[in-house]
Each structure stands twice: as structure tokens, then as C-alpha cells.
N, C-alpha and C. Protein backbone atom coordinates (compact mmCIF):
# COMPACT_ATOMS: atom_id res chain seq x y z
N UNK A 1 48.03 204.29 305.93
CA UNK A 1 48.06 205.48 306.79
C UNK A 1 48.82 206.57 306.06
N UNK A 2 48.10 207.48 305.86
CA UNK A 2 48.82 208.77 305.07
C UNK A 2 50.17 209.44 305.81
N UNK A 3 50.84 209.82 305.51
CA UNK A 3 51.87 210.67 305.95
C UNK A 3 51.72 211.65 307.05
N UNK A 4 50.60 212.43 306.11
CA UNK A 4 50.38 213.64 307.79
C UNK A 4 49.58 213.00 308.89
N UNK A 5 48.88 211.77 308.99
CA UNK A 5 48.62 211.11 309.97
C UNK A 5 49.45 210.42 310.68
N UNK A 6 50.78 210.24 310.31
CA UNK A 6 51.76 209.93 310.89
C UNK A 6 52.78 210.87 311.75
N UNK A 7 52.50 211.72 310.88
CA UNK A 7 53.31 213.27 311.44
C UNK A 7 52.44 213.81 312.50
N UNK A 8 51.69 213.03 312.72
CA UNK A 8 50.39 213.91 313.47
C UNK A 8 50.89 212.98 315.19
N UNK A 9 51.06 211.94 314.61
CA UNK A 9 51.19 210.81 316.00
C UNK A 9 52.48 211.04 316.47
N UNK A 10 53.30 211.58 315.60
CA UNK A 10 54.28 211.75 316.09
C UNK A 10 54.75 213.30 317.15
N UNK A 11 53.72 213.99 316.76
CA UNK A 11 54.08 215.52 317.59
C UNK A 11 52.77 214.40 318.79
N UNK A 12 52.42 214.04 318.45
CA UNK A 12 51.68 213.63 320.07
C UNK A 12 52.20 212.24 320.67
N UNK A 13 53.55 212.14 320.19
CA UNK A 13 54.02 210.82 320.83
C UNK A 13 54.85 211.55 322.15
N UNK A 14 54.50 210.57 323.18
CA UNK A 14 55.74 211.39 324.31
C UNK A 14 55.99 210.28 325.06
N UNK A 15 57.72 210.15 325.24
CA UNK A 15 58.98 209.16 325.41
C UNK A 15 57.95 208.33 326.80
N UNK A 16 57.51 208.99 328.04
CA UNK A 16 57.41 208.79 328.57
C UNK A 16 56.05 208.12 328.71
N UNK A 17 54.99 208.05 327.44
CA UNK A 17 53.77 207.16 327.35
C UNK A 17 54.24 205.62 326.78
N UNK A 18 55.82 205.31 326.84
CA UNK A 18 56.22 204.52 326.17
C UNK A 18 55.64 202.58 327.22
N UNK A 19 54.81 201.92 326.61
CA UNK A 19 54.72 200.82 326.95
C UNK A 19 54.67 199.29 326.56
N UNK A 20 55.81 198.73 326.65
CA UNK A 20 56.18 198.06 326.12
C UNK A 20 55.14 196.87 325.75
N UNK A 21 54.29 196.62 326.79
CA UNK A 21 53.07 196.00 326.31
C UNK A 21 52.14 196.37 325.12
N UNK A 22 52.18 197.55 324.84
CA UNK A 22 51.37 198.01 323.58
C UNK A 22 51.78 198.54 322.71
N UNK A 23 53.10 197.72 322.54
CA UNK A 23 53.88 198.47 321.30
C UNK A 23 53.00 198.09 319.89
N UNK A 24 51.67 197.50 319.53
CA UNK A 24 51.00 196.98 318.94
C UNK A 24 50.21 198.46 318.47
N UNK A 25 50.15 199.81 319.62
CA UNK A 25 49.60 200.87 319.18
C UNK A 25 50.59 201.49 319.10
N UNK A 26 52.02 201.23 319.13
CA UNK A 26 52.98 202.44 319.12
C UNK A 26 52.58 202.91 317.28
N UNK A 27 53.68 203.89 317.57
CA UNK A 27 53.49 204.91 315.81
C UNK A 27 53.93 204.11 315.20
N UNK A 28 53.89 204.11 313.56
CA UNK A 28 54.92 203.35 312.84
C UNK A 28 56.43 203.40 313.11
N UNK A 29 56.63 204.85 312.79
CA UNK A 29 58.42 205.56 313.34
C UNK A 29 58.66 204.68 314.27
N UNK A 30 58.06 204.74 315.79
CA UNK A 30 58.65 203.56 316.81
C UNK A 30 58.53 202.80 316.54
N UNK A 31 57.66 201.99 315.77
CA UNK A 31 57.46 200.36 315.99
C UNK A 31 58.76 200.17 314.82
N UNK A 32 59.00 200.63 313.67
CA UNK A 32 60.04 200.36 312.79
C UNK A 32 61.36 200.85 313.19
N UNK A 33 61.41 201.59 314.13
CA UNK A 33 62.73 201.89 314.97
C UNK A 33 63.39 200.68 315.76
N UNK A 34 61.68 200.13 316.19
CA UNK A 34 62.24 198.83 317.64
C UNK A 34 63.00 197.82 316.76
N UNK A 35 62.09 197.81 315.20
CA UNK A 35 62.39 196.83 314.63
C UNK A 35 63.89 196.81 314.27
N UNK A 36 63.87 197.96 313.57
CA UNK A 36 65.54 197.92 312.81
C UNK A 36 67.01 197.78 314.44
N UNK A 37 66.40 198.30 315.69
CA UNK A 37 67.38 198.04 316.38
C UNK A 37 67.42 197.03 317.07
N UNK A 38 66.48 196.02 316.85
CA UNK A 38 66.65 194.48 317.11
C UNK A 38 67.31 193.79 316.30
N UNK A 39 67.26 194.35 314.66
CA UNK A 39 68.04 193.61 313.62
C UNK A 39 69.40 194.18 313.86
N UNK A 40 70.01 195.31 314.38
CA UNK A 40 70.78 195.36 314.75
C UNK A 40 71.91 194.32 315.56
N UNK A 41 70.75 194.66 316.75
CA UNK A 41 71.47 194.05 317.88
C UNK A 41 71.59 192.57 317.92
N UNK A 42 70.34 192.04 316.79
CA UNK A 42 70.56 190.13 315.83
C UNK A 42 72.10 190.06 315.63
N UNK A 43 72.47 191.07 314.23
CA UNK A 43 73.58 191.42 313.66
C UNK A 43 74.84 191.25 314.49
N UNK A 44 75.22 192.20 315.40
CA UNK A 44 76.03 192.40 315.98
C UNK A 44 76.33 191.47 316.98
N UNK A 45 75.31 190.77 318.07
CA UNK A 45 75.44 189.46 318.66
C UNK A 45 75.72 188.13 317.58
N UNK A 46 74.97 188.10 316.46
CA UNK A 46 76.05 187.19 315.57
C UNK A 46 77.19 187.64 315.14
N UNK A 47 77.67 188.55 315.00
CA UNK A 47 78.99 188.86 314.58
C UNK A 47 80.19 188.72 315.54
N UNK A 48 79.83 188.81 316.82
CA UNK A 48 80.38 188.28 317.78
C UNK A 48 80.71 187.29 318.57
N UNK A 49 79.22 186.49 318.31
CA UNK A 49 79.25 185.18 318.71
C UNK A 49 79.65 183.85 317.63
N UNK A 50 79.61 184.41 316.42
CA UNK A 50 79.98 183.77 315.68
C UNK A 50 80.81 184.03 314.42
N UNK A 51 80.64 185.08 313.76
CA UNK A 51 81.42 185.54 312.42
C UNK A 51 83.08 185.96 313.02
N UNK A 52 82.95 186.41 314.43
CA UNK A 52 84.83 187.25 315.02
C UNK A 52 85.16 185.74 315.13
N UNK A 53 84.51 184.70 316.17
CA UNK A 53 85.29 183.36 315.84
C UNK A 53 85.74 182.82 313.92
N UNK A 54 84.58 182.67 313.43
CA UNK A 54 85.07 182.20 312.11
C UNK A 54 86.29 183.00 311.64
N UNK A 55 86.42 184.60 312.15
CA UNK A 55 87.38 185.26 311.26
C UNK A 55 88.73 184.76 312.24
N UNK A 56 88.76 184.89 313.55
CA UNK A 56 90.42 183.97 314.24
C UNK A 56 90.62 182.88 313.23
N UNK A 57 89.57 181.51 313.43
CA UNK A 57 89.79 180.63 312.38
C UNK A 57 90.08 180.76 311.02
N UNK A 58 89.98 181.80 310.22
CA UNK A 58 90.62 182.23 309.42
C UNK A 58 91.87 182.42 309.41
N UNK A 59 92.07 183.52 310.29
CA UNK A 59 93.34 184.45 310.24
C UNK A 59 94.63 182.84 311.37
N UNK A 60 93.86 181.78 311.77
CA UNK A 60 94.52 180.61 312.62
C UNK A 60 95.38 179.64 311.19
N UNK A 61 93.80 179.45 309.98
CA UNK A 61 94.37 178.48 309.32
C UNK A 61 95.32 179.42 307.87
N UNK A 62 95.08 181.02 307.60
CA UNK A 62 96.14 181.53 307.06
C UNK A 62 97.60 181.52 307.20
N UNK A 63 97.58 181.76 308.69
CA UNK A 63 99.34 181.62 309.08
C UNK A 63 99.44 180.03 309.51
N UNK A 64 98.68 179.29 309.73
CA UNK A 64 99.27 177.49 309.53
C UNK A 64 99.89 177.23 308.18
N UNK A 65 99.05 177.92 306.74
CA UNK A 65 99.10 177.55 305.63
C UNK A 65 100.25 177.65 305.01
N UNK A 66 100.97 178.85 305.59
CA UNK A 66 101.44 179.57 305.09
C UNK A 66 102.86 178.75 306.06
N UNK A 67 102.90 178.89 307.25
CA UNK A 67 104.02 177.92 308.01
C UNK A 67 104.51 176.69 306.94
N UNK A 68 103.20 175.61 306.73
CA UNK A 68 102.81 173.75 306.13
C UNK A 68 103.74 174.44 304.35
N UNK A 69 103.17 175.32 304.16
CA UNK A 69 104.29 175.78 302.67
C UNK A 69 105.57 176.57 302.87
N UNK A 70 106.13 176.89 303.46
CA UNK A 70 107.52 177.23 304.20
C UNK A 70 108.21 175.95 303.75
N UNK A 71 107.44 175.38 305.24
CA UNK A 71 107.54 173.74 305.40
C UNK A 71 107.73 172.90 304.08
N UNK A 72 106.75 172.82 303.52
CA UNK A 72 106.81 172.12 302.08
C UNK A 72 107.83 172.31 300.94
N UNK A 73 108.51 173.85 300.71
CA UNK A 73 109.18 174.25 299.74
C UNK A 73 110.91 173.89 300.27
N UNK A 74 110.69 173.49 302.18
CA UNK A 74 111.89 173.31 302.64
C UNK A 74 112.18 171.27 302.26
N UNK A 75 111.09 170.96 302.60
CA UNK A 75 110.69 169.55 302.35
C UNK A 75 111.66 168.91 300.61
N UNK A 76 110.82 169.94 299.83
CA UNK A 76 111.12 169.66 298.46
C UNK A 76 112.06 170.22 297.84
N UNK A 77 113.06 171.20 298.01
CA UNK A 77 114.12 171.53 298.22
C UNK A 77 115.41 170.24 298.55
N UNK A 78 114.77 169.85 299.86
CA UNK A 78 115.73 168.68 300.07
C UNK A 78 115.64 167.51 299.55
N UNK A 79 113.95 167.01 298.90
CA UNK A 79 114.09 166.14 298.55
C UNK A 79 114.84 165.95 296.96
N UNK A 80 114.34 167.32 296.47
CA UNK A 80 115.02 167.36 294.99
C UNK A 80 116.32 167.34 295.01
N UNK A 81 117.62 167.34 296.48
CA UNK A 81 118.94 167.48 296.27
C UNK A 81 118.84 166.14 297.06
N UNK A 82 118.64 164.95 297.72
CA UNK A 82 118.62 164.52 298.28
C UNK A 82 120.12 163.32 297.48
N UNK A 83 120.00 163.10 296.29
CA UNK A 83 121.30 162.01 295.78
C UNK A 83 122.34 163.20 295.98
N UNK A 84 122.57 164.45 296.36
CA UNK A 84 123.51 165.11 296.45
C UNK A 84 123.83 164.70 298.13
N UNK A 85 123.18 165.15 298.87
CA UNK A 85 123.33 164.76 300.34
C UNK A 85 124.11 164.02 300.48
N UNK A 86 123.43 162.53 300.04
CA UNK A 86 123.95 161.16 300.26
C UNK A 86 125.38 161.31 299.77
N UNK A 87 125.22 161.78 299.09
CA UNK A 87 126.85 161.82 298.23
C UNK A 87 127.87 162.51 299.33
N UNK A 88 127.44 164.00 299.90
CA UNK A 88 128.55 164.70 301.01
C UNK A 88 128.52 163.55 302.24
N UNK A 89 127.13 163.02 302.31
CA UNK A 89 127.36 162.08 303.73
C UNK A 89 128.47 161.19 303.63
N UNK A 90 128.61 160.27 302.27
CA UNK A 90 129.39 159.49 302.23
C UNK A 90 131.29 159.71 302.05
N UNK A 91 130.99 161.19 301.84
CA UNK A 91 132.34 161.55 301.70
C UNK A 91 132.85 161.95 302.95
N UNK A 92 132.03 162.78 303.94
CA UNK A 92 131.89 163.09 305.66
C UNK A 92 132.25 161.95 306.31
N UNK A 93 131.39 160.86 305.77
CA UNK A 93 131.99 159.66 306.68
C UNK A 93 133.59 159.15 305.81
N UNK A 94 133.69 159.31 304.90
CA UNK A 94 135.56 158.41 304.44
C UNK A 94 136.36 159.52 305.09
N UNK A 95 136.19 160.79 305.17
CA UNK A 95 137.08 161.93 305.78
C UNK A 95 137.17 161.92 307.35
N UNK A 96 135.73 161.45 308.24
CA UNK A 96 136.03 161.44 309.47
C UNK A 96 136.67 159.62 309.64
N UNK A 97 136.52 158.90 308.93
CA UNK A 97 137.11 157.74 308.95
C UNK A 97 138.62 158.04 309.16
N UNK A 98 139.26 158.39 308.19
CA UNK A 98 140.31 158.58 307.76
C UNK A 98 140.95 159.92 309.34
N UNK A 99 139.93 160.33 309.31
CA UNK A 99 140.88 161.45 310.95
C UNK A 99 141.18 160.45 311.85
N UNK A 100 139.93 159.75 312.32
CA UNK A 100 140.35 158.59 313.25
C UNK A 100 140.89 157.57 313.55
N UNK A 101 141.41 156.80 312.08
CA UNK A 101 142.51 156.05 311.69
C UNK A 101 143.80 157.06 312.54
N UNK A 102 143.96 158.38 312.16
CA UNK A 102 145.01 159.01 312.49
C UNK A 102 145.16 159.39 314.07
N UNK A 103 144.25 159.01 315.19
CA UNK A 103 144.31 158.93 315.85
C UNK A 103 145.08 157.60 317.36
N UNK A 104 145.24 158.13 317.80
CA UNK A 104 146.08 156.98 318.82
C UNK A 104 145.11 155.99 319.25
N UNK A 105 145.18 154.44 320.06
CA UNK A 105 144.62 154.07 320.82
C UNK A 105 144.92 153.88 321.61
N UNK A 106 144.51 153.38 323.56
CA UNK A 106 145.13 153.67 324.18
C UNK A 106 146.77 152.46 323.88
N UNK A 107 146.60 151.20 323.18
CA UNK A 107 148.01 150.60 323.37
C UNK A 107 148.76 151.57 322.53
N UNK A 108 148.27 152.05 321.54
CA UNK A 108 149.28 153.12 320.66
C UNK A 108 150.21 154.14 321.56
N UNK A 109 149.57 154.41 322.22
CA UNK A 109 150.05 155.91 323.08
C UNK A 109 151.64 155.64 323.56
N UNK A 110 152.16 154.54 324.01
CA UNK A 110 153.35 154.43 324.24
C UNK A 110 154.28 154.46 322.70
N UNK A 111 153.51 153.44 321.71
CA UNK A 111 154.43 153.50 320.64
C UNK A 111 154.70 155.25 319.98
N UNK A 112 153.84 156.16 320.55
CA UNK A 112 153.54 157.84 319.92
C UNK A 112 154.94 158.20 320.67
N UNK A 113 154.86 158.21 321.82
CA UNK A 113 155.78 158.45 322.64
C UNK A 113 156.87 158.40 322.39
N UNK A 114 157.29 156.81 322.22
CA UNK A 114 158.85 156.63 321.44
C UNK A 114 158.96 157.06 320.00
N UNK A 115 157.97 157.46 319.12
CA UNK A 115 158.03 157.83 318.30
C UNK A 115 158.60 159.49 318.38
N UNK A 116 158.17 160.00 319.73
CA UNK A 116 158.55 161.45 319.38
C UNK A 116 159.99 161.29 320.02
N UNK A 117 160.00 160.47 320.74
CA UNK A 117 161.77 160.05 321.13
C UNK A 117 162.97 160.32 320.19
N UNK A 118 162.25 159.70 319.26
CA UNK A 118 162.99 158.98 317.99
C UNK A 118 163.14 160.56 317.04
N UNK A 119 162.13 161.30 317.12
CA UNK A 119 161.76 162.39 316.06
C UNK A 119 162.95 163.23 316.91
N UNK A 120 163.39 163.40 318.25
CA UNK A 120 163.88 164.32 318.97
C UNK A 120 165.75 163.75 319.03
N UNK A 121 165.31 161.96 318.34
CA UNK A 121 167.69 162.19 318.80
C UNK A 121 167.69 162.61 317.58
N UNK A 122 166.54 162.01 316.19
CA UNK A 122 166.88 162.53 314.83
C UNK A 122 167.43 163.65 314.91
N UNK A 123 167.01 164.63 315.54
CA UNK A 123 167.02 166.04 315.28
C UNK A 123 168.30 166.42 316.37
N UNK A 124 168.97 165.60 316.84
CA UNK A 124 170.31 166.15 317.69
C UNK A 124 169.90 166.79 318.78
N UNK A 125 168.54 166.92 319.12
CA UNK A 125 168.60 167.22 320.26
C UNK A 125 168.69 165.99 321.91
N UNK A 126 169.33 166.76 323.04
CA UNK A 126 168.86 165.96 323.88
C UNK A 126 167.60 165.94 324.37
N UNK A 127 167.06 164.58 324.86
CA UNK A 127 165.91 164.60 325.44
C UNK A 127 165.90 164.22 327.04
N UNK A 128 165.42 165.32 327.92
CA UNK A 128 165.58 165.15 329.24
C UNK A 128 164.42 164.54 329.58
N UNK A 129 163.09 164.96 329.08
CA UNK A 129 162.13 164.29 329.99
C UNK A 129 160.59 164.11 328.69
N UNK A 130 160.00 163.06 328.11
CA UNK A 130 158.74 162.96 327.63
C UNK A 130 157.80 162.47 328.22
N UNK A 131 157.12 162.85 329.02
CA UNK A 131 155.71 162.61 330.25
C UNK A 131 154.86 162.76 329.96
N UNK A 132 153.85 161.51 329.92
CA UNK A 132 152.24 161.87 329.67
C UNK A 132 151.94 161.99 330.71
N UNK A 133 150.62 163.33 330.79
CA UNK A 133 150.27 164.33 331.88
C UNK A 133 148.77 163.38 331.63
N UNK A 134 147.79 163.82 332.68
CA UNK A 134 146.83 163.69 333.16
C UNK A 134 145.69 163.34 331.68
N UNK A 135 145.10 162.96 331.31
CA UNK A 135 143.83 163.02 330.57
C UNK A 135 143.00 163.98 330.58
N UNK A 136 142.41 165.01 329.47
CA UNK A 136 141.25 165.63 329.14
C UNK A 136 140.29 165.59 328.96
N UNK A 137 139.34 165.19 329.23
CA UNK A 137 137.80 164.62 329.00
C UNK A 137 137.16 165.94 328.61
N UNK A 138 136.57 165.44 327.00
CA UNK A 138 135.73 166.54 326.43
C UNK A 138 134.49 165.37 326.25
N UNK A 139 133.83 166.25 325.20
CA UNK A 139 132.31 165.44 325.34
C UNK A 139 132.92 164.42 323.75
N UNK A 140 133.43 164.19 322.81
CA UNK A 140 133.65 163.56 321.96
C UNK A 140 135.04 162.48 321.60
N UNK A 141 135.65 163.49 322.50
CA UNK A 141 136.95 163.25 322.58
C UNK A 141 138.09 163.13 323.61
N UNK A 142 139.20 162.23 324.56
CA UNK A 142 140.04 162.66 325.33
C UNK A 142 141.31 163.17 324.82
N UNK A 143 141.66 163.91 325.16
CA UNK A 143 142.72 164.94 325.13
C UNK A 143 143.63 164.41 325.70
N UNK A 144 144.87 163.84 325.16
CA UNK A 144 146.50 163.48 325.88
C UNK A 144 147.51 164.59 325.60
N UNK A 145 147.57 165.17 326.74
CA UNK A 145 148.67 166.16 327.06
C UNK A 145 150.15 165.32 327.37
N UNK A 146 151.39 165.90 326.83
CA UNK A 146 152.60 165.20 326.61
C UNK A 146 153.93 166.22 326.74
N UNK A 147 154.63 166.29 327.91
CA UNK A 147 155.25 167.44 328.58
C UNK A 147 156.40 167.16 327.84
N UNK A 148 157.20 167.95 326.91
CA UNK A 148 158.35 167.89 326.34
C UNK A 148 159.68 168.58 326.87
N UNK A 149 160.23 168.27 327.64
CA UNK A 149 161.98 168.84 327.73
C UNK A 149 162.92 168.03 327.19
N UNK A 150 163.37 169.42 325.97
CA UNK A 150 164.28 169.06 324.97
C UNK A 150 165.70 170.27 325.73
N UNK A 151 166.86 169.35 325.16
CA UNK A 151 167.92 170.99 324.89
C UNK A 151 168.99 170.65 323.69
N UNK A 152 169.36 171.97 323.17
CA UNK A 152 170.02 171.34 321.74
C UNK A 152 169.77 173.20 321.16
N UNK A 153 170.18 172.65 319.93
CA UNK A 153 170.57 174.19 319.14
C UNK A 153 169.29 174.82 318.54
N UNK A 154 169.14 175.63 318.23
CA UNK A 154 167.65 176.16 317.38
C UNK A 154 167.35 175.72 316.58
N UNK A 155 168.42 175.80 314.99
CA UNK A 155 167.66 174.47 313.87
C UNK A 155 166.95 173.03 314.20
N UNK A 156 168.20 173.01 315.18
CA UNK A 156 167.47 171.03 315.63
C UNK A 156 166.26 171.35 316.26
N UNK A 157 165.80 172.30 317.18
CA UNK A 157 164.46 172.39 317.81
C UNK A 157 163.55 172.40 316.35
N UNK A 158 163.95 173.11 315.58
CA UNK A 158 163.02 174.12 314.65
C UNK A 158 162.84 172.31 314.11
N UNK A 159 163.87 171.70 313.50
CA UNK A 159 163.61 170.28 312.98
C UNK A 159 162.67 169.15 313.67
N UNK A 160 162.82 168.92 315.16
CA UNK A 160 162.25 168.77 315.34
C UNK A 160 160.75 168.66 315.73
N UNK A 161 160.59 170.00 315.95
CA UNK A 161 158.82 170.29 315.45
C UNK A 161 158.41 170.01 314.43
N UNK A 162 159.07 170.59 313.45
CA UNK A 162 158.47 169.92 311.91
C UNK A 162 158.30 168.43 312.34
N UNK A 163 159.04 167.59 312.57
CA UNK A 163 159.10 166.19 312.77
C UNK A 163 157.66 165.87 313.27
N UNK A 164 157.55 166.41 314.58
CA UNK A 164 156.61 165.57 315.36
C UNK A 164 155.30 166.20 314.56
N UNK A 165 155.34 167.43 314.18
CA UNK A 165 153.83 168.04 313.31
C UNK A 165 153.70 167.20 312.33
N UNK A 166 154.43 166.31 311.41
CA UNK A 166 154.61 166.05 310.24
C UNK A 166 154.39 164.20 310.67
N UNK A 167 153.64 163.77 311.75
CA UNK A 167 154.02 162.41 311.73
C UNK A 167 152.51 162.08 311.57
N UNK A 168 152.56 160.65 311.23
CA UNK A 168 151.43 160.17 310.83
C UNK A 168 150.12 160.40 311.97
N UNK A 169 150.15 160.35 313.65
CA UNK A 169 149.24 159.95 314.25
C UNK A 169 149.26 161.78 314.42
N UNK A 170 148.02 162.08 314.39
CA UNK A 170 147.74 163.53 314.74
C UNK A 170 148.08 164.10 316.40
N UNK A 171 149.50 165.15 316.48
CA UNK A 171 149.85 165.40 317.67
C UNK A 171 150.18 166.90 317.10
N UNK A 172 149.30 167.74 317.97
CA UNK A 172 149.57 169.49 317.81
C UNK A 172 150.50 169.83 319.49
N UNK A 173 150.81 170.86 319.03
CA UNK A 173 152.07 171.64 319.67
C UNK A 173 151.52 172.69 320.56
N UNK A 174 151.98 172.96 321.67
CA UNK A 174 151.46 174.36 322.56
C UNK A 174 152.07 174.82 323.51
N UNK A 175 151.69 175.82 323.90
CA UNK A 175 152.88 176.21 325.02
C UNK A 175 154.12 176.18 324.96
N UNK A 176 154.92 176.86 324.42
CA UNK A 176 156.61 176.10 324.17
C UNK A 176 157.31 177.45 324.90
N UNK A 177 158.53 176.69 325.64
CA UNK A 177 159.32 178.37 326.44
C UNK A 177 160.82 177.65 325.90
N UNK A 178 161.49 178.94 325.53
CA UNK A 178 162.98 178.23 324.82
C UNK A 178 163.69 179.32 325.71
N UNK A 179 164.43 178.84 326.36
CA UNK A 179 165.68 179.67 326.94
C UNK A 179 167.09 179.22 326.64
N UNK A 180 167.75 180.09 327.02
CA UNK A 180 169.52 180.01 326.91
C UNK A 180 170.09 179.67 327.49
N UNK A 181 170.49 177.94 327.57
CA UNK A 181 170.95 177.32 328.80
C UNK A 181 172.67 177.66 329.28
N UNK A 182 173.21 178.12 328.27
CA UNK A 182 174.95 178.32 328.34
C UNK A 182 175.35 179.71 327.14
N UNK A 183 176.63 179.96 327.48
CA UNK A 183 176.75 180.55 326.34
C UNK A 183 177.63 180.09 324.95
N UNK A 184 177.19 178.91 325.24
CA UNK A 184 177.82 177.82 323.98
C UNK A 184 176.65 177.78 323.14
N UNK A 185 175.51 178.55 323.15
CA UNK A 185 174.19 178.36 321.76
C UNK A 185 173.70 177.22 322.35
N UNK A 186 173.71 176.99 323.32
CA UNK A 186 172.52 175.35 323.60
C UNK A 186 171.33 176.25 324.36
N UNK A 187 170.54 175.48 323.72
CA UNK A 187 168.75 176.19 324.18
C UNK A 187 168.26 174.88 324.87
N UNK A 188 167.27 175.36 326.01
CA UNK A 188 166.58 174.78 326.18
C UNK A 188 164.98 174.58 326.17
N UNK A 189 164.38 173.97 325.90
CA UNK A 189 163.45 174.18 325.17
C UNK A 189 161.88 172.82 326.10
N UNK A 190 160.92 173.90 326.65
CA UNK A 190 160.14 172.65 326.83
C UNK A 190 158.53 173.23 326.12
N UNK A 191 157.84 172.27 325.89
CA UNK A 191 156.91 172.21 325.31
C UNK A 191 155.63 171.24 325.30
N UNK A 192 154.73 171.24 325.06
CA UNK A 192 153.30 170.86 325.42
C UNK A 192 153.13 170.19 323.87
N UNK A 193 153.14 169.00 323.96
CA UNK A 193 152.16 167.95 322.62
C UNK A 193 150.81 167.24 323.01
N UNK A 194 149.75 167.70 322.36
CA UNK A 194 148.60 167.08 322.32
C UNK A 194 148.37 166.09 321.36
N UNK A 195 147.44 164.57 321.67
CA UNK A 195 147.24 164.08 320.92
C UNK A 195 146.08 163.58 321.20
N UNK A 196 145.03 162.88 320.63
CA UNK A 196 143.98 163.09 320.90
C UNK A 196 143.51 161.53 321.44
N UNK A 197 142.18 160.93 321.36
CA UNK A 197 141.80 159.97 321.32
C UNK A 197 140.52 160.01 321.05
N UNK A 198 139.54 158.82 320.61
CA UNK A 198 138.25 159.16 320.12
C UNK A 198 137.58 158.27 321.18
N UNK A 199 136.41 159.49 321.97
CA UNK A 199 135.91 158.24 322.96
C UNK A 199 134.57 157.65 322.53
N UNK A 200 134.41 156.41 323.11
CA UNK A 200 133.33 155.60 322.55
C UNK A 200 132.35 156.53 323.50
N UNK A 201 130.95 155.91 322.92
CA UNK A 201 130.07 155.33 323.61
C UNK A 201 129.42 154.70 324.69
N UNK A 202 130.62 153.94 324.90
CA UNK A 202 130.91 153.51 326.18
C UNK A 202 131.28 154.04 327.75
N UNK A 203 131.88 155.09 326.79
CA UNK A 203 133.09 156.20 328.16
C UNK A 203 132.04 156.79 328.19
């Protein structure tokens, strides 16, 4: 079909002789119009129904990949230091060994006691009252609170703290109020000793 016979069908085509049953006589222009906007609309319903899924699955297994090698470089990292680890673990455990050796048990707790007795005539002071107070319950550990009234001169206080800080079973110091019991230089002095305990498993 020549050109100007086409140009010819086309000034005598009108929208409204349009029938879909005889698109077999439509012009070429329409019939290759219907065509290309069916390949379209092929196109675009696969691209939707199937190519936008494949591309999530893409853009799903990019950032997994990329997580699994994070992952991996954290993996091999540790495994390449791993005789180092073992090494701090084993030193973590002789160091927390060694804290808890330094800790009381409950038969100990009386011998701590007379021990700070002992730390307090060393030091010239008198001792009016050493009272274990109530128990602390933490999540690892109980807490023994230990009410100190001392009276005596300032060096001997000052000595005796060093004393009781300086003794083998781990007992820290808190709360301390020193007043001026006379005007002969005697202080009196009370104060808060903690000492700890390690609770099982059990508790």
C-alpha cells in the first residue's frame, strides 16, 4: 500500500467509525498503534507483575549480603584472635578467683568483726559499739553493713582506717561523722564498714 493511500485513509478515518470487530479493515496507523499499545501494556504488566518483584528480591538479598559479611568479617576477626581471648578469659577467671578468696563467708563474718576489734585497740582507740546491720541483697552479691563507734584521738582514728582498709578480707569505709567529745582532744568518731559476700546460685 503506497503512502498517499494511506494518507488518504487517514483524512477519512473518524474516531467515532471505530469497531473493534473490524479492526481487520482498520488503517495501518491504527492497526499498528493497537499493536504497539498492547506491547506496551504486555511490558508494563510484566514489569509489575514480575520484574518490581525480582528487583525487591534484589535490593532483599543485597542488604542480607551485605549484613552475612558484616557478620563474617566480625566472625573472622574473632576467630583469628581467638588464642588471645582464651588467654584474657583465663586471666579474668585467676583475678575474679582471687577477689573472692578475699571475700568473707558467712562463718568468717564474726572472725572480720573481731578482726576490726583488734585493728581498733591496736590503734588506741576505744571501741564502744561494732554491729552488724541488716543484709543487702544485690543481684550478684550481699552487702554486710557494719556500724562502727570508735572514740580516741585523730592519728589513732586516721590509723585505724588505714588498718581496717589495709586488711586481707575486702571491707570499704562510708559514712563517717567525727565530733569533739571533751576538750581534752578525744573525738568521737562513728562510721559505716562494708563487706561483701558472693551469692550463689542458690540464693
Amino acid at each position: 500500500m503506497a503512502l498517499s493511500d494511506t494518507l488518504e485513509q487517514l483524512k477519512d478515518f473518524d474516531v467515532n467509525d471505530i469497531d473493534i470487530d473490524r479492526i481487520g479493515v482498520w488503517p495501518l496507523p491504527g492497526r499498528i498503534f493497537v499493536c504497539v499499545l498492547v506491547v506496551v501494556l504486555v511490558f508494563a504488566g510484566t514489569y509489575y507483575l514480575k520484574i518490581k518483584e525480582l528487583n525487591l528480591q534484589h535490593e532483599r538479598a543485597v542488604a542480607e549480603e551485605s549484613s552475612l559479611r558484616t557478620t563474617f568479617e566480625q566472625k573472622s576477626f574473632q576467630a583469628a584472635n581467638l588464642e588471645q581471648y582464651r588467654e584474657q578469659m583465663k586471666e579474668m577467671e585467676q583475678s575474679f578467683g582471687a577477689l573472692l578468696s578475699r571475700l568473707p563467708s558467712d562463718t568468717e563474718v564474726p572472725g572480720l568483726l573481731e578482726d576490726i576489734d583488734a585493728r581498733g585497740s591496736e590503734s588506741g582507740l576505744n571501741i564502744n559499739s561494732i554491729r552488724l546491720e541488716a543484709e543487702q541483697q544485690s543481684e550478684y552479691y550481699v552487702e554486710l553493713p557494719i556500724s562502727i563507734d570508735v572514740e580516741g584521738g585523730y592519728h589513732d582514728m586516721g590509723t585505724f582506717v588505714s588498718g581496717v582498709a589495709g586488711m586481707p578480707r575486702i571491707v570499704t569505709l562510708h559514712d563517717f561523722t567525727i565530733a569533739r567529745k571533751d576538750s581534752g582532744g578525744e573525738l568521737a568518731m562513728q562510721i559505716e564498714a562494708k563487706t561483701y559476700r558472693y551469692k550463689s546460685q542458690d540464693e
